[in-house]
PDB file of N, CA and C in Angstrom:
ATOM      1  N   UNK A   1      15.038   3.239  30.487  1.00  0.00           N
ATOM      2  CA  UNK A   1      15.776   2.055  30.798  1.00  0.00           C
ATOM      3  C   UNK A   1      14.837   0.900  31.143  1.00  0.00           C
ATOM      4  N   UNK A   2      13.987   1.081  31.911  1.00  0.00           N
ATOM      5  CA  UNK A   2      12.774   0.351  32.094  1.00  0.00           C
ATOM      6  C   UNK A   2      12.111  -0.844  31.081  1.00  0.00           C
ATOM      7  N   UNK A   3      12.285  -0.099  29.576  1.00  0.00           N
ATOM      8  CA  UNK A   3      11.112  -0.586  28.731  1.00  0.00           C
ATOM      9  C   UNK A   3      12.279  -1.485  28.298  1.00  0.00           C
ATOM     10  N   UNK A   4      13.508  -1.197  27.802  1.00  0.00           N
ATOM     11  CA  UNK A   4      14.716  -2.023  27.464  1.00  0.00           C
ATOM     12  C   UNK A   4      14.683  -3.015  28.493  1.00  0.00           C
ATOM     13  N   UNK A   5      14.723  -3.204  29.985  1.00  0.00           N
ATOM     14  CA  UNK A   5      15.252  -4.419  30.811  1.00  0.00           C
ATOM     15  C   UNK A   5      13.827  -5.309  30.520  1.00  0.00           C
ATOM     16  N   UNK A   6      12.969  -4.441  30.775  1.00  0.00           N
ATOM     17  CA  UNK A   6      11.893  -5.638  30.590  1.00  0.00           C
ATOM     18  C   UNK A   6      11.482  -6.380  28.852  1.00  0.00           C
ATOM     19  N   UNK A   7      11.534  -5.844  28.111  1.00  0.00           N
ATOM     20  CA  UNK A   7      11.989  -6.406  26.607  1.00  0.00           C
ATOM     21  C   UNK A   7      13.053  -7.188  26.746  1.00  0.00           C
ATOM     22  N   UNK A   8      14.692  -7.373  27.498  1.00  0.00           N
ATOM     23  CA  UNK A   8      15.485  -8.246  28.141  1.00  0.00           C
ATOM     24  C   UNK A   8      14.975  -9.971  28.589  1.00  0.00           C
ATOM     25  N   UNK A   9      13.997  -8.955  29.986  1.00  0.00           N
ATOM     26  CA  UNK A   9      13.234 -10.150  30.437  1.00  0.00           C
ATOM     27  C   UNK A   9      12.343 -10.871  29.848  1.00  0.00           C
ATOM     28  N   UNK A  10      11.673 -10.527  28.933  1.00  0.00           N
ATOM     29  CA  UNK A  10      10.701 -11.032  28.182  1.00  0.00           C
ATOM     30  C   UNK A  10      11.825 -12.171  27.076  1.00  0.00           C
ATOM     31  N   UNK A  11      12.384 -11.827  26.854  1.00  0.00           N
ATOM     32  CA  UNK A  11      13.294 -13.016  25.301  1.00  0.00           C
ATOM     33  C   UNK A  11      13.457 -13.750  26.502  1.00  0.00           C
ATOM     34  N   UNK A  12      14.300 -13.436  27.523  1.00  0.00           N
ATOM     35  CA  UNK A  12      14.961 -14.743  28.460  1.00  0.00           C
ATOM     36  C   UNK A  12      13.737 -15.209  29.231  1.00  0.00           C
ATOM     37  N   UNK A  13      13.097 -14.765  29.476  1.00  0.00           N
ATOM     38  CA  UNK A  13      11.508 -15.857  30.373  1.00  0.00           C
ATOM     39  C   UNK A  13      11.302 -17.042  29.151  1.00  0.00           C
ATOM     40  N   UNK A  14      10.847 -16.090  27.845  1.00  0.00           N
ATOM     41  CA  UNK A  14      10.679 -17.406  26.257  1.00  0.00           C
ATOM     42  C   UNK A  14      11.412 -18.668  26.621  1.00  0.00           C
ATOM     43  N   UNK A  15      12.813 -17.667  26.232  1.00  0.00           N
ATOM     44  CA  UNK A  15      14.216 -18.837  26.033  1.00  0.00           C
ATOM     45  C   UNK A  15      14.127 -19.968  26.944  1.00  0.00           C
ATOM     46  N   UNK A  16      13.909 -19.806  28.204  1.00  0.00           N
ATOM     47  CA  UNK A  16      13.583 -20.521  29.732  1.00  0.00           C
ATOM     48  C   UNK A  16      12.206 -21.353  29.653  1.00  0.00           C
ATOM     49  N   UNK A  17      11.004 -20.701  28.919  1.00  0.00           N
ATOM     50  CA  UNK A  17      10.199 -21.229  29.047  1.00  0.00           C
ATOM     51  C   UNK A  17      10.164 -22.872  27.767  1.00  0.00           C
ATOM     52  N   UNK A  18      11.205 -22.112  26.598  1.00  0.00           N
ATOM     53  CA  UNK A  18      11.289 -22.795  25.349  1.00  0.00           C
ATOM     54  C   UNK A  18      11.844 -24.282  25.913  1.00  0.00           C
ATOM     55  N   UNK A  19      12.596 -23.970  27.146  1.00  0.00           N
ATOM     56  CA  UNK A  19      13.668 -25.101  27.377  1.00  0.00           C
ATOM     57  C   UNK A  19      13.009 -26.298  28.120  1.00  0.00           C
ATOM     58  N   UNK A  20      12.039 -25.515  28.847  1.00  0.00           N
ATOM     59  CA  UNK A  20      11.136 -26.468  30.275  1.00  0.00           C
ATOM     60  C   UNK A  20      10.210 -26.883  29.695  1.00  0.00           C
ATOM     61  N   UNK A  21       9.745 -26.385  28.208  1.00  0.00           N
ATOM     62  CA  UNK A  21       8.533 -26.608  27.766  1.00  0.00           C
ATOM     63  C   UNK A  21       8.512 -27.783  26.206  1.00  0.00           C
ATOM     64  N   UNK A  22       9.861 -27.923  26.236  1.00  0.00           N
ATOM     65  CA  UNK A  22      10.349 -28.463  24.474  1.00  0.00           C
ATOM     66  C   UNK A  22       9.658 -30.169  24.374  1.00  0.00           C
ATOM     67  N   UNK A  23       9.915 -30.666  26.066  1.00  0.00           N
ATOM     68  CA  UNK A  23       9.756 -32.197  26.174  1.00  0.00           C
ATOM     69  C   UNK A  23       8.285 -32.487  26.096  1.00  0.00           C
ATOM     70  N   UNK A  24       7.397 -31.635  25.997  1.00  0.00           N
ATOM     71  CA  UNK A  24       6.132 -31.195  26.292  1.00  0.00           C
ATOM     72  C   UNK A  24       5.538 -31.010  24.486  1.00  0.00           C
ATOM     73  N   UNK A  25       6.339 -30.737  23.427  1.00  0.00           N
ATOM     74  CA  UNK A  25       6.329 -29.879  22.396  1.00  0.00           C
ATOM     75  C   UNK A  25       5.303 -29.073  22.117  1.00  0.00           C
ATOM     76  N   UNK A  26       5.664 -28.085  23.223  1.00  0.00           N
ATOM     77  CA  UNK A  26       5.380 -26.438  23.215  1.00  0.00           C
ATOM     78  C   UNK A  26       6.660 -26.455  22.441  1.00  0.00           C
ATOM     79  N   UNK A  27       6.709 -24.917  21.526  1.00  0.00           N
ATOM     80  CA  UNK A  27       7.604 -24.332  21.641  1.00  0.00           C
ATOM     81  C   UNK A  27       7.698 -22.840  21.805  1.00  0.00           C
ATOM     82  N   UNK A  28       8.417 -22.075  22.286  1.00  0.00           N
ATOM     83  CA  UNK A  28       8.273 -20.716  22.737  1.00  0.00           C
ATOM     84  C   UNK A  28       9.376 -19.604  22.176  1.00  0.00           C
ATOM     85  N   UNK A  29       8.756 -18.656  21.320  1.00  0.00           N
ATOM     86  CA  UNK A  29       9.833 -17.630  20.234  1.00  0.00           C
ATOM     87  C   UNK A  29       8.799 -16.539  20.859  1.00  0.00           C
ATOM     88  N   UNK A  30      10.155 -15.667  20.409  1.00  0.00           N
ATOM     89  CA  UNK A  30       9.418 -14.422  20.607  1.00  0.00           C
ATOM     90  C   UNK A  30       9.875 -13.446  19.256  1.00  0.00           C
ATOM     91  N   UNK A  31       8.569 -12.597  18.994  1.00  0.00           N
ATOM     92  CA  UNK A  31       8.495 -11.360  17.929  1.00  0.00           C
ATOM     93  C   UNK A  31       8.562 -10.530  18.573  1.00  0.00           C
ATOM     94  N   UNK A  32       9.770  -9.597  18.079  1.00  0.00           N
ATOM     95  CA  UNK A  32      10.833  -8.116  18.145  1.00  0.00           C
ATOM     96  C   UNK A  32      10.762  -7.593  17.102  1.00  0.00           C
ATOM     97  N   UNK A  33       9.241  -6.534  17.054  1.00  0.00           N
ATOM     98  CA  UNK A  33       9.222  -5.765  15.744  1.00  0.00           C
ATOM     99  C   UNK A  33       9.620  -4.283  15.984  1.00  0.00           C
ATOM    100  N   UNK A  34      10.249  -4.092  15.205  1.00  0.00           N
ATOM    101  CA  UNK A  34      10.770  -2.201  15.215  1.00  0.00           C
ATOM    102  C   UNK A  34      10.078  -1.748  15.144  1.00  0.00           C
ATOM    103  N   UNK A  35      10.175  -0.287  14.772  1.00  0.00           N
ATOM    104  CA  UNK A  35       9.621   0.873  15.116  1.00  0.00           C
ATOM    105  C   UNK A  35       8.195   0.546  13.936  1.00  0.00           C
ATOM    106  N   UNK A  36       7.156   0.473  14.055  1.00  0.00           N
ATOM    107  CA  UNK A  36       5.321  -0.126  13.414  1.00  0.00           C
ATOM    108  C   UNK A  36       5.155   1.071  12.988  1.00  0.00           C
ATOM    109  N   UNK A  37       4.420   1.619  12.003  1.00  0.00           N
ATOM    110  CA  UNK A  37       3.617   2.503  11.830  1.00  0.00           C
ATOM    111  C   UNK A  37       2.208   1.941  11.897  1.00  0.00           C
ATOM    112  N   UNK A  38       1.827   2.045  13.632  1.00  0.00           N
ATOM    113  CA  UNK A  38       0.752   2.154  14.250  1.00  0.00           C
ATOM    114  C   UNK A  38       0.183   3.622  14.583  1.00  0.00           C
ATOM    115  N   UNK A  39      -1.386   3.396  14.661  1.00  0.00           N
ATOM    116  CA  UNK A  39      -2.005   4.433  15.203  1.00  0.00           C
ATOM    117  C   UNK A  39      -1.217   5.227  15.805  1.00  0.00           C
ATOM    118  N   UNK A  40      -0.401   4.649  17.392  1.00  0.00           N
ATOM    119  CA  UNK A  40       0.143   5.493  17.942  1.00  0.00           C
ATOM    120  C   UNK A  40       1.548   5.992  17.411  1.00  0.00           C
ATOM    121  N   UNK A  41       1.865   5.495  16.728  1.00  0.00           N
ATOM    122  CA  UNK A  41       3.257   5.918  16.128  1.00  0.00           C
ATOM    123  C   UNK A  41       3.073   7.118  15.317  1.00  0.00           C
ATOM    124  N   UNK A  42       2.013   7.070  13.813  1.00  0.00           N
ATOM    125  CA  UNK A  42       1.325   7.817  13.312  1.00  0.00           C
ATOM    126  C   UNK A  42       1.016   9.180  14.037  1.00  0.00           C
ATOM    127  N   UNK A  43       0.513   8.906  15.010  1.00  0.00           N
ATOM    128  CA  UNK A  43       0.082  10.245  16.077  1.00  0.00           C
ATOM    129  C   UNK A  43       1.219  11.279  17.114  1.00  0.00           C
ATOM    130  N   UNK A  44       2.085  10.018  17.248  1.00  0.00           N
ATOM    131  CA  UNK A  44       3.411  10.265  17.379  1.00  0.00           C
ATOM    132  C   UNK A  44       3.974  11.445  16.226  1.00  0.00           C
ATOM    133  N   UNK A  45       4.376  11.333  15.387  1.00  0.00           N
ATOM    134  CA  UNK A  45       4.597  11.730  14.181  1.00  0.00           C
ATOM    135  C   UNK A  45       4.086  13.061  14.720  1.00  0.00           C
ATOM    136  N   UNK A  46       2.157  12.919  14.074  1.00  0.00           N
ATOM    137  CA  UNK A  46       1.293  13.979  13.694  1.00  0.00           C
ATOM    138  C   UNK A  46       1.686  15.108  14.889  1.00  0.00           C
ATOM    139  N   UNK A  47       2.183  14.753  15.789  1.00  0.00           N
ATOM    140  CA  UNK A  47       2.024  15.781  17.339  1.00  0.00           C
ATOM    141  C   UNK A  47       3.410  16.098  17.184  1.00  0.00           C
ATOM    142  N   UNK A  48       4.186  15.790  16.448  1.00  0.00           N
ATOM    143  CA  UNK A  48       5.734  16.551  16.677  1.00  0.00           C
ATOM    144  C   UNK A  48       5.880  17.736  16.218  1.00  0.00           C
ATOM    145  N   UNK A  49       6.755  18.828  16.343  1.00  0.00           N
ATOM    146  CA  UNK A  49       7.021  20.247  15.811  1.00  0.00           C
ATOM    147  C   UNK A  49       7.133  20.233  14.165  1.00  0.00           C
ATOM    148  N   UNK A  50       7.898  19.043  13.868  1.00  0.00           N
ATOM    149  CA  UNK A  50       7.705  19.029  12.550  1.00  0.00           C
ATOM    150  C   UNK A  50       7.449  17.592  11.991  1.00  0.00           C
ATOM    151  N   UNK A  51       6.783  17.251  11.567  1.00  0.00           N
ATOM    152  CA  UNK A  51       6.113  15.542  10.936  1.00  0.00           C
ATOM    153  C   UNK A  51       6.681  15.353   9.893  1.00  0.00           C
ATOM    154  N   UNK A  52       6.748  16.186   9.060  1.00  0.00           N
ATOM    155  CA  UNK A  52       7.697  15.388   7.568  1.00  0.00           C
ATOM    156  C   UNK A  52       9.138  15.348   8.277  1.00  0.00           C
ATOM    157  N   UNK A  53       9.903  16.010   9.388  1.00  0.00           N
ATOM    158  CA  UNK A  53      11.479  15.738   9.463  1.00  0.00           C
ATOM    159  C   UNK A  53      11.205  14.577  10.433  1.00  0.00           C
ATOM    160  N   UNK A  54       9.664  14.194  11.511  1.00  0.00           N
ATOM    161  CA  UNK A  54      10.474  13.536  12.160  1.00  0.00           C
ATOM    162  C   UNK A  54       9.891  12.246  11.467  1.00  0.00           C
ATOM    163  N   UNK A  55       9.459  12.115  10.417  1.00  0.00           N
ATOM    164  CA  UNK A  55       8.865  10.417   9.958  1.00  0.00           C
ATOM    165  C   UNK A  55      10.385  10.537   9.069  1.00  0.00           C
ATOM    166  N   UNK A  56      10.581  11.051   8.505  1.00  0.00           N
ATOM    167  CA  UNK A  56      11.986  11.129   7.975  1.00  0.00           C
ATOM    168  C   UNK A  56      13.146  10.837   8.575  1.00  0.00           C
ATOM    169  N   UNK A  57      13.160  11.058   9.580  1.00  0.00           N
ATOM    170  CA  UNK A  57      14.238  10.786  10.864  1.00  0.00           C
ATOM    171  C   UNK A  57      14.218   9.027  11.453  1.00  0.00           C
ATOM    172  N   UNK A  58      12.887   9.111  11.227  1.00  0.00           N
ATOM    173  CA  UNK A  58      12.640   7.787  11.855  1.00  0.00           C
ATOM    174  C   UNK A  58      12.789   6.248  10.828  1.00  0.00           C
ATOM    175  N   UNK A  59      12.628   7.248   9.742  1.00  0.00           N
ATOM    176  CA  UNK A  59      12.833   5.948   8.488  1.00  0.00           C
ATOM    177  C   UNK A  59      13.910   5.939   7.758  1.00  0.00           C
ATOM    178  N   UNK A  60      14.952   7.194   8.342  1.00  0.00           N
ATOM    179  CA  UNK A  60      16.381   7.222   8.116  1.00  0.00           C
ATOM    180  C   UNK A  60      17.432   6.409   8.744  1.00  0.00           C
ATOM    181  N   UNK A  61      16.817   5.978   9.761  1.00  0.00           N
ATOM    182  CA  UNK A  61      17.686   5.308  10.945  1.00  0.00           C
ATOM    183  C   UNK A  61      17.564   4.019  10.525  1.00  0.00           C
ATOM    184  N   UNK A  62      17.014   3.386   9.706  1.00  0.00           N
ATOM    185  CA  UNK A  62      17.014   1.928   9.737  1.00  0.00           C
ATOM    186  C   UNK A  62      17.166   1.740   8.016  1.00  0.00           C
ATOM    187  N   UNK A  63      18.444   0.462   7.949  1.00  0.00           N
ATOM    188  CA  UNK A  63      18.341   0.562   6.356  1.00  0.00           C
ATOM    189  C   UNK A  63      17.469  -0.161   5.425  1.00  0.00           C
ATOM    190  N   UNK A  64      16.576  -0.213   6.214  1.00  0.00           N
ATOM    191  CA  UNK A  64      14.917  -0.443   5.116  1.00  0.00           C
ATOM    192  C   UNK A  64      14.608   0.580   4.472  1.00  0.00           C
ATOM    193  N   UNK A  65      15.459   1.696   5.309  1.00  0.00           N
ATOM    194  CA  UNK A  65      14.660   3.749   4.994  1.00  0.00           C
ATOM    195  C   UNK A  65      13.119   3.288   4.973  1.00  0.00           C
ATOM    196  N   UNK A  66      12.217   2.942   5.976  1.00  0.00           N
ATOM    197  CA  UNK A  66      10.924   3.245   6.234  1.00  0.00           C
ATOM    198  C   UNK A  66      10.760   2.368   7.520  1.00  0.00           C
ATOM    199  N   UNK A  67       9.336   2.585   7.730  1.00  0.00           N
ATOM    200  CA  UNK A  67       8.957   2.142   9.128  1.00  0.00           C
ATOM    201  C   UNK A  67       7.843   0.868   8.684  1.00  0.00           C
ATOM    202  N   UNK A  68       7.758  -0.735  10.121  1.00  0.00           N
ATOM    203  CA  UNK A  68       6.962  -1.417   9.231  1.00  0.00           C
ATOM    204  C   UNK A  68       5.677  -0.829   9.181  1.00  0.00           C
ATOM    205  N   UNK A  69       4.931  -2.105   8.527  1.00  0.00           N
ATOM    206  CA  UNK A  69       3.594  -2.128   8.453  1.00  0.00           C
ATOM    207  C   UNK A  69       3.082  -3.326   9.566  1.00  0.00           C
ATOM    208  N   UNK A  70       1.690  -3.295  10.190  1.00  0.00           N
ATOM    209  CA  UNK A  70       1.241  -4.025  10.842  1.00  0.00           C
ATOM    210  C   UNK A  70       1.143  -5.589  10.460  1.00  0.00           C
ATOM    211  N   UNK A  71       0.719  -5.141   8.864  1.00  0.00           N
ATOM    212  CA  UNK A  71       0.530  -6.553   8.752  1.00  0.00           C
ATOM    213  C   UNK A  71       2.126  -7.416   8.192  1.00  0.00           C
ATOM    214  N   UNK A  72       2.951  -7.131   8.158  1.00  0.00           N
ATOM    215  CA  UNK A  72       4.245  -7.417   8.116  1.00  0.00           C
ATOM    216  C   UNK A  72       4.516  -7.785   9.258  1.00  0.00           C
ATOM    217  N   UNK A  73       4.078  -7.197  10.251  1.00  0.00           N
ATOM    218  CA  UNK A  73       4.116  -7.673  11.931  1.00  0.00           C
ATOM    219  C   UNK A  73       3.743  -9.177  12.094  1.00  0.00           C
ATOM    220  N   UNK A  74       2.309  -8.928  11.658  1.00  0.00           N
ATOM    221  CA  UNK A  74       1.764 -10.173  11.708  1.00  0.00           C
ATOM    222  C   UNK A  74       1.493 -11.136  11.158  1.00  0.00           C
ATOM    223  N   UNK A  75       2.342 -10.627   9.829  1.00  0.00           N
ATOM    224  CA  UNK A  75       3.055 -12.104   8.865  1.00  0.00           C
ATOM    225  C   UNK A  75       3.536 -12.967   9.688  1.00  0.00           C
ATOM    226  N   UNK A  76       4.658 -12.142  10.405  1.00  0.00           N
ATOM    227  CA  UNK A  76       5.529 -13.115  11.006  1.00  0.00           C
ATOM    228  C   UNK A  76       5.386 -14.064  12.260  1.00  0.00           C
ATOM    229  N   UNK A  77       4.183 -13.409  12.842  1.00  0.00           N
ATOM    230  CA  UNK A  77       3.745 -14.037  14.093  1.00  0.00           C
ATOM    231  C   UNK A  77       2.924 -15.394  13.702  1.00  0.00           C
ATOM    232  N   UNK A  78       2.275 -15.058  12.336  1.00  0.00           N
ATOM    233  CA  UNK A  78       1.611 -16.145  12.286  1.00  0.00           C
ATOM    234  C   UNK A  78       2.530 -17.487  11.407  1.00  0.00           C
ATOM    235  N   UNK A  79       3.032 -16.572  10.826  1.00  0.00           N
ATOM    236  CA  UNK A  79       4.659 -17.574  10.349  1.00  0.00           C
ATOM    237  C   UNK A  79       5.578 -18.578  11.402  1.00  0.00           C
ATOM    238  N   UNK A  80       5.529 -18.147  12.921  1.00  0.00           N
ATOM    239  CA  UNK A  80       6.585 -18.380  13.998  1.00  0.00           C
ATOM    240  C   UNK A  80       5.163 -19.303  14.492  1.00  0.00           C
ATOM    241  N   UNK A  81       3.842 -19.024  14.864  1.00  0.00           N
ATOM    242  CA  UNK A  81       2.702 -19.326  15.170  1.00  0.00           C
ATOM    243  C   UNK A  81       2.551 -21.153  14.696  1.00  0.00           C
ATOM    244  N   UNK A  82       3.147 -20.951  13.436  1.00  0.00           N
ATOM    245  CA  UNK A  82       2.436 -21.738  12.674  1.00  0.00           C
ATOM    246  C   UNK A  82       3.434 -23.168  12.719  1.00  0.00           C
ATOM    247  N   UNK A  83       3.196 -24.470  12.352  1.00  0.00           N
ATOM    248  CA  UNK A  83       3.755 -25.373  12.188  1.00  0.00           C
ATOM    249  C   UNK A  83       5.064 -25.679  11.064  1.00  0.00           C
ATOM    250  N   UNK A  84       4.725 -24.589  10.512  1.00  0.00           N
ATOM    251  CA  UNK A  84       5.616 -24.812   9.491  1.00  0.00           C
ATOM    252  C   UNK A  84       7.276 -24.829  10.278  1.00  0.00           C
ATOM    253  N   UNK A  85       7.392 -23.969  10.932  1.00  0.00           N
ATOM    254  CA  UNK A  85       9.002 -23.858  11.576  1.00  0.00           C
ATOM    255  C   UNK A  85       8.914 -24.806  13.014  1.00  0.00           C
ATOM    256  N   UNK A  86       8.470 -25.575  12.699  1.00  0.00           N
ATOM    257  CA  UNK A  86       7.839 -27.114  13.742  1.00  0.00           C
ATOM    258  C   UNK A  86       9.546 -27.140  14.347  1.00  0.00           C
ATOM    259  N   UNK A  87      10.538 -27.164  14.409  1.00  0.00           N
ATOM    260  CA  UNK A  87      11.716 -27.094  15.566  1.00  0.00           C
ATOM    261  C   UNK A  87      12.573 -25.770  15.870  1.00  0.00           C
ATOM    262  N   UNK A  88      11.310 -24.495  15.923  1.00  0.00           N
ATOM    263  CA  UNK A  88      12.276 -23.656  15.963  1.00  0.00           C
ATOM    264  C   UNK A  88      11.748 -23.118  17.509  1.00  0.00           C
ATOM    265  N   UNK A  89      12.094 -23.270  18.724  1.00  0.00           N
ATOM    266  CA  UNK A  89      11.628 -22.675  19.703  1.00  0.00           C
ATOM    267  C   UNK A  89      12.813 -22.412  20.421  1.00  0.00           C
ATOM    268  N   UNK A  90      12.856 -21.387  21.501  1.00  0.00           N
ATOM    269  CA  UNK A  90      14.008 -20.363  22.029  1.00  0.00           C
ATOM    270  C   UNK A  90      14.276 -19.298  21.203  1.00  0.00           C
ATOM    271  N   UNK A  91      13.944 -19.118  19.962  1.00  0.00           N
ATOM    272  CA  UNK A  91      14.162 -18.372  18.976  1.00  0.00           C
ATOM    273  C   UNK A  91      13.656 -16.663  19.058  1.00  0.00           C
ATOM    274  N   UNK A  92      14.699 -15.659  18.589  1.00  0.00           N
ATOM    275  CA  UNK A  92      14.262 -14.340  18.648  1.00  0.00           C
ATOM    276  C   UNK A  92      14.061 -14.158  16.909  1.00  0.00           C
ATOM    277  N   UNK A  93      12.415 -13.770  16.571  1.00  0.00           N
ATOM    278  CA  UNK A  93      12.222 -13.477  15.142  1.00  0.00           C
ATOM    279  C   UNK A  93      12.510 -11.824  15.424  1.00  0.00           C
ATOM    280  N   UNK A  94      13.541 -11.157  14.988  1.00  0.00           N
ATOM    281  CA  UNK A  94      13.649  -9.655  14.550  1.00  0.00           C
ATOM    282  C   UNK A  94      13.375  -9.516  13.644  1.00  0.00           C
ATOM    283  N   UNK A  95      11.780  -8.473  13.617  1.00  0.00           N
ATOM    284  CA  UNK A  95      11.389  -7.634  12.509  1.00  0.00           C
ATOM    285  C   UNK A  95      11.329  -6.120  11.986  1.00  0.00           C
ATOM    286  N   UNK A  96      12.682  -5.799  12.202  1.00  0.00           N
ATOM    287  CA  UNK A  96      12.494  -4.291  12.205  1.00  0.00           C
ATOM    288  C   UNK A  96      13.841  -3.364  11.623  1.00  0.00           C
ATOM    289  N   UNK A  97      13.469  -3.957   9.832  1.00  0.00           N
ATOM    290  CA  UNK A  97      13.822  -3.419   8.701  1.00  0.00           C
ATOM    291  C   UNK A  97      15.590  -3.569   8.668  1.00  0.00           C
ATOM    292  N   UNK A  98      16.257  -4.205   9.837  1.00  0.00           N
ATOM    293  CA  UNK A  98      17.481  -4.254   9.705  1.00  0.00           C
ATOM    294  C   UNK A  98      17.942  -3.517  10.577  1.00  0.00           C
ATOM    295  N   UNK A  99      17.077  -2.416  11.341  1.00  0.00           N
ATOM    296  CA  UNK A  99      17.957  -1.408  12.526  1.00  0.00           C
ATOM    297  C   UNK A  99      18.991  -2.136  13.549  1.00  0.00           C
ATOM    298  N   UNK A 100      18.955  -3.603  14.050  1.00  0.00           N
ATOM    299  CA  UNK A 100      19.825  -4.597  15.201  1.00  0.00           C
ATOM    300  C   UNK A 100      20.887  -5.035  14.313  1.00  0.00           C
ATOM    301  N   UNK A 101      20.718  -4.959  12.983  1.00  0.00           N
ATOM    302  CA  UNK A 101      22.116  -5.610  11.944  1.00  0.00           C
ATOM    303  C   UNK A 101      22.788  -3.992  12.215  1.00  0.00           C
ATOM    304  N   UNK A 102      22.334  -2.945  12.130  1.00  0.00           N
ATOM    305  CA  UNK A 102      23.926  -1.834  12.047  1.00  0.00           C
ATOM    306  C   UNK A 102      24.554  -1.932  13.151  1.00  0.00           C
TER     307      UNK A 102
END
């Protein structure tokens, strides 16, 4: 429950910070990427009873059917980063294959 309230707190500190900070033009978004196939995720996997059911399990649950990639991660950060979306701040970028749309 922990890791959920504070992922909570983290969008609404942004959103708050997006608002105090707009007249200033800061702007403040936050990236919400799903389940990464990172190192630790990977290892995750490798240490379970069974690794082909549970990467299977894990890329079943979302209708991308797979898990991202890092640098798909950090497409988007540098996409949200970047000037190009010059009035988009308060904003939640979700990157994670569609699992928050079911």
């Amino acid at each position: 429950m922990g890791y959920n309230v504070s992922k909570a707190a983290v969008i609404m500190m942004a959103k708050s910070m997006a608002i105090d900070l707009a007249k200033y033009n800061v702007r403040v978004n936050t990236v919400c990427p799903g389940t990464t196939e990172t190192p630790l995720v990977k290892a995750a996997i490798e240490k379970s009873p069974d690794p082909t059911e549970t990467r299977k399990a894990l890329e079943s649950c979302r209708p991308a059917n797979r898990l991202g990639l890092p640098e798909e991660i950090a497409s988007a950060i540098a996409f949200i980063a970047s000037d190009e979306p010059g009035y988009a701040t308060g904003s939640d970028l979700i990157i994670d294959g569609g699992m928050t749309a079911w």
